[in-house]
C-alpha atoms as a PDB file:
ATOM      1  CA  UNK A   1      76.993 -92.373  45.793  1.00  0.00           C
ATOM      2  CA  UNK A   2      76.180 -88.453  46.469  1.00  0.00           C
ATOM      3  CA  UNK A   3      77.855 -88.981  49.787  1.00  0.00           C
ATOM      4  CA  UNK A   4      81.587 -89.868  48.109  1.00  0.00           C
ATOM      5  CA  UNK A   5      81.277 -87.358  45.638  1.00  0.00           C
ATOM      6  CA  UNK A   6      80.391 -84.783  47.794  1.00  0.00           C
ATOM      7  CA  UNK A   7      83.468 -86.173  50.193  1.00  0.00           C
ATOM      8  CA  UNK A   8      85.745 -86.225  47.198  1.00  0.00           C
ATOM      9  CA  UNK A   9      84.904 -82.465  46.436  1.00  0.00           C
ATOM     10  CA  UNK A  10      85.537 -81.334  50.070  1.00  0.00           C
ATOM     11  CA  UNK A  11      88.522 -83.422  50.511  1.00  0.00           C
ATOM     12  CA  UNK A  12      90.209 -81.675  47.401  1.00  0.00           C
ATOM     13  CA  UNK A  13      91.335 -78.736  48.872  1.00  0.00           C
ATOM     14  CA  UNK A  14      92.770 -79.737  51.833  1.00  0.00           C
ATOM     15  CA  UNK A  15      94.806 -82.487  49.924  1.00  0.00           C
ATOM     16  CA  UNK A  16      96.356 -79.837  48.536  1.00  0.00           C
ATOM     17  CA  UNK A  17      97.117 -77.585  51.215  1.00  0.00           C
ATOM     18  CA  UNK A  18      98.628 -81.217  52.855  1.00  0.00           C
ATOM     19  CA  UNK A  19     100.461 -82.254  49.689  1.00  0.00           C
ATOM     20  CA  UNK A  20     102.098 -78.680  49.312  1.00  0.00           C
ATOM     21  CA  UNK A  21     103.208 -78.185  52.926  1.00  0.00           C
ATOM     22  CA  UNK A  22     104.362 -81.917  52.540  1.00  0.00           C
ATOM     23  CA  UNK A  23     106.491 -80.243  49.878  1.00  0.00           C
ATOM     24  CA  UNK A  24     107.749 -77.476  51.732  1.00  0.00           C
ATOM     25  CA  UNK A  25     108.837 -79.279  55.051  1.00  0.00           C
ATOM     26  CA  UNK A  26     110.913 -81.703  52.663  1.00  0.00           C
ATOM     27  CA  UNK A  27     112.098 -79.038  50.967  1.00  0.00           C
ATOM     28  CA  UNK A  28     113.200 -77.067  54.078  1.00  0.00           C
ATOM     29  CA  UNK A  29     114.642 -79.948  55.705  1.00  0.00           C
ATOM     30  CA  UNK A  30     118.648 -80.063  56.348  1.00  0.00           C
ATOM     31  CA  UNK A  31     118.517 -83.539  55.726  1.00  0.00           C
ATOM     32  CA  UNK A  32     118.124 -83.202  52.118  1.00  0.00           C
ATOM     33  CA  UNK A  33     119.821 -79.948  51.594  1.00  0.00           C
ATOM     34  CA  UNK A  34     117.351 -79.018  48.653  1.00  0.00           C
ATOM     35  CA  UNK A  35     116.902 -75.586  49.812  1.00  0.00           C
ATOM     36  CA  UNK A  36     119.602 -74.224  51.712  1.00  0.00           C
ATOM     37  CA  UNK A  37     119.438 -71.393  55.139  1.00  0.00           C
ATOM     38  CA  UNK A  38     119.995 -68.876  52.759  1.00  0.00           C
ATOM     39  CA  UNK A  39     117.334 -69.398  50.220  1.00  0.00           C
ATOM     40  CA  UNK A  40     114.726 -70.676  53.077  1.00  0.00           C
ATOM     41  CA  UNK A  41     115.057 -66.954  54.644  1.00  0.00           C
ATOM     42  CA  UNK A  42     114.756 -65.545  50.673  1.00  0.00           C
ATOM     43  CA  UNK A  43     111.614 -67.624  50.207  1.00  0.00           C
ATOM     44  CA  UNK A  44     110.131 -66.924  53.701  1.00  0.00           C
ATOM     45  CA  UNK A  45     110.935 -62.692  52.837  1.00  0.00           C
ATOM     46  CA  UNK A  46     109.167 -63.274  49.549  1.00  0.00           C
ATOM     47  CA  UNK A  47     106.025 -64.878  50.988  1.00  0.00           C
ATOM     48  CA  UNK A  48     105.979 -62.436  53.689  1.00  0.00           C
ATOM     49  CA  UNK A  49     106.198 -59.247  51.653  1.00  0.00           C
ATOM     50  CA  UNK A  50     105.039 -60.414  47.781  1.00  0.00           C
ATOM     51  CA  UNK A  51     102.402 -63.888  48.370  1.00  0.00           C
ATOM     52  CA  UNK A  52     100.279 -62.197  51.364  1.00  0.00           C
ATOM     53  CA  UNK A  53      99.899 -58.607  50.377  1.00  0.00           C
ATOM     54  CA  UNK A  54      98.372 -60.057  47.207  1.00  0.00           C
ATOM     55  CA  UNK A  55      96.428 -62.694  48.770  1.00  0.00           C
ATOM     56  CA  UNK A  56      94.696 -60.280  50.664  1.00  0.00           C
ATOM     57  CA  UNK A  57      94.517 -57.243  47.259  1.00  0.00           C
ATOM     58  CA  UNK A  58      93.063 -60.173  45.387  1.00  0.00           C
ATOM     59  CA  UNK A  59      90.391 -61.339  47.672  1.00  0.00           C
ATOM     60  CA  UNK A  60      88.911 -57.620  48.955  1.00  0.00           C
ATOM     61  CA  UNK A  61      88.927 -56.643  44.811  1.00  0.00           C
ATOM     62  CA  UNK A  62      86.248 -59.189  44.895  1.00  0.00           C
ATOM     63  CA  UNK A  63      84.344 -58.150  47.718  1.00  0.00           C
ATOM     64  CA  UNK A  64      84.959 -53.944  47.697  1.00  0.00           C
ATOM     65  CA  UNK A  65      82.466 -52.189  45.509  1.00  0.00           C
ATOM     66  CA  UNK A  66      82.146 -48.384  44.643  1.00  0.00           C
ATOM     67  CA  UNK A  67      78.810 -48.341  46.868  1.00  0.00           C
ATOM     68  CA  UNK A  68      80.633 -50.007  49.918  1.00  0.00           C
ATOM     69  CA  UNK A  69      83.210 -47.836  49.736  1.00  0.00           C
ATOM     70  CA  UNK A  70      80.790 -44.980  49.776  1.00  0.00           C
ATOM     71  CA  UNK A  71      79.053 -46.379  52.784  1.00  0.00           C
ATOM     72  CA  UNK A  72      82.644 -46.163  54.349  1.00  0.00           C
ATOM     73  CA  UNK A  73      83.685 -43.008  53.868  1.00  0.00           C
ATOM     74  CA  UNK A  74      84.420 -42.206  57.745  1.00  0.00           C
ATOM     75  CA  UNK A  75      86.821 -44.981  57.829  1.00  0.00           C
ATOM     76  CA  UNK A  76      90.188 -42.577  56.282  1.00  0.00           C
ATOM     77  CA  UNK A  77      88.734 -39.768  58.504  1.00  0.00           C
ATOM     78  CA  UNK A  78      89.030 -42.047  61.697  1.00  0.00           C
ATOM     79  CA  UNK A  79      92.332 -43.151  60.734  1.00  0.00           C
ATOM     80  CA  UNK A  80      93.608 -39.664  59.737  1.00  0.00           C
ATOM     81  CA  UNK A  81      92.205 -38.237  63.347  1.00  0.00           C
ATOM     82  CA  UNK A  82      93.498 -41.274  65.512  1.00  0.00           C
ATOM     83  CA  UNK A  83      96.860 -40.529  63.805  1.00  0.00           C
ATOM     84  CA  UNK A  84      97.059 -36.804  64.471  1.00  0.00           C
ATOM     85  CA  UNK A  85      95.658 -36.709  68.014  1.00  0.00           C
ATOM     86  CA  UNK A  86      98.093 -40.087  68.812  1.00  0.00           C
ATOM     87  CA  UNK A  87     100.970 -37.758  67.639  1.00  0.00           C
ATOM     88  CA  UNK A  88     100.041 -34.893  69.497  1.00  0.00           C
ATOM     89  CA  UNK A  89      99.683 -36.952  72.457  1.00  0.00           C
ATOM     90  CA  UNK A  90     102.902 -38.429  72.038  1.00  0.00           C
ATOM     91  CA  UNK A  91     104.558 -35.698  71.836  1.00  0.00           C
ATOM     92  CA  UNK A  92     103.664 -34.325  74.831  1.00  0.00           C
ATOM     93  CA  UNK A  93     104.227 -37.377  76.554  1.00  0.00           C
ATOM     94  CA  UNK A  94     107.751 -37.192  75.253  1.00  0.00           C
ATOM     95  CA  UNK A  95     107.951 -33.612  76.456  1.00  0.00           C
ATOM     96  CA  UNK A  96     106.442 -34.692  80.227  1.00  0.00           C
ATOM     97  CA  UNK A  97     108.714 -37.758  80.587  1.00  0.00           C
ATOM     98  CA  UNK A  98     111.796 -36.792  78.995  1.00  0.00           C
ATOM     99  CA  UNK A  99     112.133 -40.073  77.680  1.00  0.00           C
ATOM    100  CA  UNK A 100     115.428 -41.483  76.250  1.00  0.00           C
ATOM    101  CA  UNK A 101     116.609 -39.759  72.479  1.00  0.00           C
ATOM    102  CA  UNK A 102     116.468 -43.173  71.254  1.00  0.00           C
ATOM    103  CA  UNK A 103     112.943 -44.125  72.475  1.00  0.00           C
ATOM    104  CA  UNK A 104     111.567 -40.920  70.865  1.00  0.00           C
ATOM    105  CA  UNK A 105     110.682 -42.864  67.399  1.00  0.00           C
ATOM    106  CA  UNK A 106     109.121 -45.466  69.363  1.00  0.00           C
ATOM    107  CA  UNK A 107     106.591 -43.896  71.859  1.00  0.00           C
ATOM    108  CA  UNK A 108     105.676 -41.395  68.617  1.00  0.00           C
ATOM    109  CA  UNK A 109     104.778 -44.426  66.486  1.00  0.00           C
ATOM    110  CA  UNK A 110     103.133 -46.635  69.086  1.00  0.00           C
ATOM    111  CA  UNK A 111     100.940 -43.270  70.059  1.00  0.00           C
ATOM    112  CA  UNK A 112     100.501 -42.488  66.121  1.00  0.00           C
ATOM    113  CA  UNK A 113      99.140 -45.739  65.796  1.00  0.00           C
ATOM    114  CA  UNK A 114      96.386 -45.673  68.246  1.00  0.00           C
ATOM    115  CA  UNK A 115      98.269 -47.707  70.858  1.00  0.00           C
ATOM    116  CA  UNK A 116      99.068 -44.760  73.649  1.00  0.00           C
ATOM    117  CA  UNK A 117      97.520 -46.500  76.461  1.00  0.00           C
ATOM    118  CA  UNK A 118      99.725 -48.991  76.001  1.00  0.00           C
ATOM    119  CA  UNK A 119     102.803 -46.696  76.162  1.00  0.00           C
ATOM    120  CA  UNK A 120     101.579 -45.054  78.993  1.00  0.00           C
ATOM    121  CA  UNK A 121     101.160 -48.808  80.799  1.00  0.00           C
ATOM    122  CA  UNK A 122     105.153 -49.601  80.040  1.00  0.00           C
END
């Protein structure tokens, strides 16, 4: 009898994960016309930008405590350092390669970000 139970509990959750994107798929099907191009791309946008962000808020303001984030403190100094020397760098490989006006946002961002080597490989 422990056996079902237990099955029942861990079966929950991903009956409703199933039942939900059952939902959606009928929802976003053409067939039906329930949700139309227009509001699929709204919903998708909303997801994207609103759902995730505070997926993600909600689950690390359960897990980030005032002692962890002391324990991290050289995290924002990494990411302040990686940004500066990636623009400096950047910069000067704009200045060596006279790239293209329009490119100039590009290779500064990718190098701001910490991705210059893979500017440099393109």
């Amino acid at each position: 009898m422990e056996f079902g139970r237990f099955f029942l509990i861990a079966l929950m959750p991903v009956l409703k994960v199933l039942i939900i994107a059952a939902l959606g798929t009928l929802l976003a099907l053409n067939r039906f016309g329930i949700l139309k191009t227009d509001a699929s791309m709204h919903l998708n946008n909303m997801v994207y930008y609103v759902f995730v962000p505070a997926i993600s808020v909600s689950i690390l303001a359960e897990t980030i405590t005032f002692k962890s984030l002391a324990m991290l403190w050289f995290m924002p100094l990494n990411i302040l350092l990686t940004f500066i020397i990636g623009s400096v760098l950047g910069w000067l490989l704009l200045k060596l390669t006279r790239a293209p006006r329009h490119l100039h946002g590009l290779v500064l961002g990718c190098c701001a970000a910490g991705k210059f080597p893979s500017i440099v490989i393109c």
